[in-house]
Protein backbone atom coordinates (compact mmCIF):
# COMPACT_ATOMS: atom_id res chain seq x y z
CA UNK A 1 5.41 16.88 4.62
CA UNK A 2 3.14 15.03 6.68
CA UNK A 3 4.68 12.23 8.97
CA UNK A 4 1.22 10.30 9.37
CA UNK A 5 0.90 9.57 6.03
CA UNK A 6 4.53 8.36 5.51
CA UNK A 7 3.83 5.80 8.56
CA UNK A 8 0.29 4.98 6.85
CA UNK A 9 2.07 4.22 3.93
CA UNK A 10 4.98 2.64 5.02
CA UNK A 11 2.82 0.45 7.45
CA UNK A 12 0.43 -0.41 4.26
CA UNK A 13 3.65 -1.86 2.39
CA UNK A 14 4.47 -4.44 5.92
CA UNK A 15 1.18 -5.08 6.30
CA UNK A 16 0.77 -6.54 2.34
CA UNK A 17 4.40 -8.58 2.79
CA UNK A 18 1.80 -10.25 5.82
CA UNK A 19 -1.47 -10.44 4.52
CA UNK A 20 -0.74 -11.81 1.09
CA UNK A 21 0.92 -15.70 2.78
CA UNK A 22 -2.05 -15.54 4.90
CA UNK A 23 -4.41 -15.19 2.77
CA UNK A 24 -3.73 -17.58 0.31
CA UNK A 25 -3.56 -20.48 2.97
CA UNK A 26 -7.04 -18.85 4.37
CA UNK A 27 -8.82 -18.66 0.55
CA UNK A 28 -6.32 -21.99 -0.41
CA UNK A 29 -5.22 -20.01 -3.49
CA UNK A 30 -1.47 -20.76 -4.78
CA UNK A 31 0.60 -17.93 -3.05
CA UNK A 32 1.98 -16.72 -6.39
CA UNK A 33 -1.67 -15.55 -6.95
CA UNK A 34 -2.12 -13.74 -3.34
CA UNK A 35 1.18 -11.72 -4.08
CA UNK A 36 0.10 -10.45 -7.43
CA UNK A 37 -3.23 -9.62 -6.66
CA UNK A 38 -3.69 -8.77 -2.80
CA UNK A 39 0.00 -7.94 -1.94
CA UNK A 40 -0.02 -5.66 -5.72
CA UNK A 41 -3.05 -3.14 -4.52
CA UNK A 42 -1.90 -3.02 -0.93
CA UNK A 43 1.65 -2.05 -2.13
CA UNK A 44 0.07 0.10 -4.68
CA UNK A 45 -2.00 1.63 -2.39
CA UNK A 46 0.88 1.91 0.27
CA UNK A 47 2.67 4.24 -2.45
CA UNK A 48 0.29 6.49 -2.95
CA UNK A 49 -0.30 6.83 0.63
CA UNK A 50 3.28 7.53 1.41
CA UNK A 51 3.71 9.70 -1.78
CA UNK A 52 1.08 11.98 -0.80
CA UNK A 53 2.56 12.21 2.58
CA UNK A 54 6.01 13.26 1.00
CA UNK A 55 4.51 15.51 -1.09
CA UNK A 56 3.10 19.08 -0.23
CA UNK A 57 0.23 19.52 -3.18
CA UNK A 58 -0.93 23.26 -3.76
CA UNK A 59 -4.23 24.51 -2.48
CA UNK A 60 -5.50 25.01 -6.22
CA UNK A 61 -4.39 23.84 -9.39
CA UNK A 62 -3.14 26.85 -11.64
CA UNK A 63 -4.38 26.60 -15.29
């Protein structure tokens, strides 16, 4: 397990809930849009972060 990548992740996923309102008054692009495109990879993103934080992946892959 590894506790900086949980908060990386975890911190991704607050910091799209901000970024996506923001954003669409800065660009002046309906908010609807914002949310589905910037908020969708930074929550995206945010999961895989914390996932591989959760997860402890093997050294090698066994075939």
């Amino acid at each position: 397990m590894r506790p900086m990548r949980m908060m990386a992740g975890v911190g991704l996923f607050l910091v799209s809930s901000w970024v996506s309102p923001y954003l669409s008054d800065v660009l002046g692009i309906p908010e609807e849009l914002s949310f589905l495109t910037f908020g969708g990879i930074l929550s995206f993103l945010g999961g895989m972060v914390f996932y591989s934080g959760v997860r402890d992946w093997p050294q090698y892959l066994p075939l």
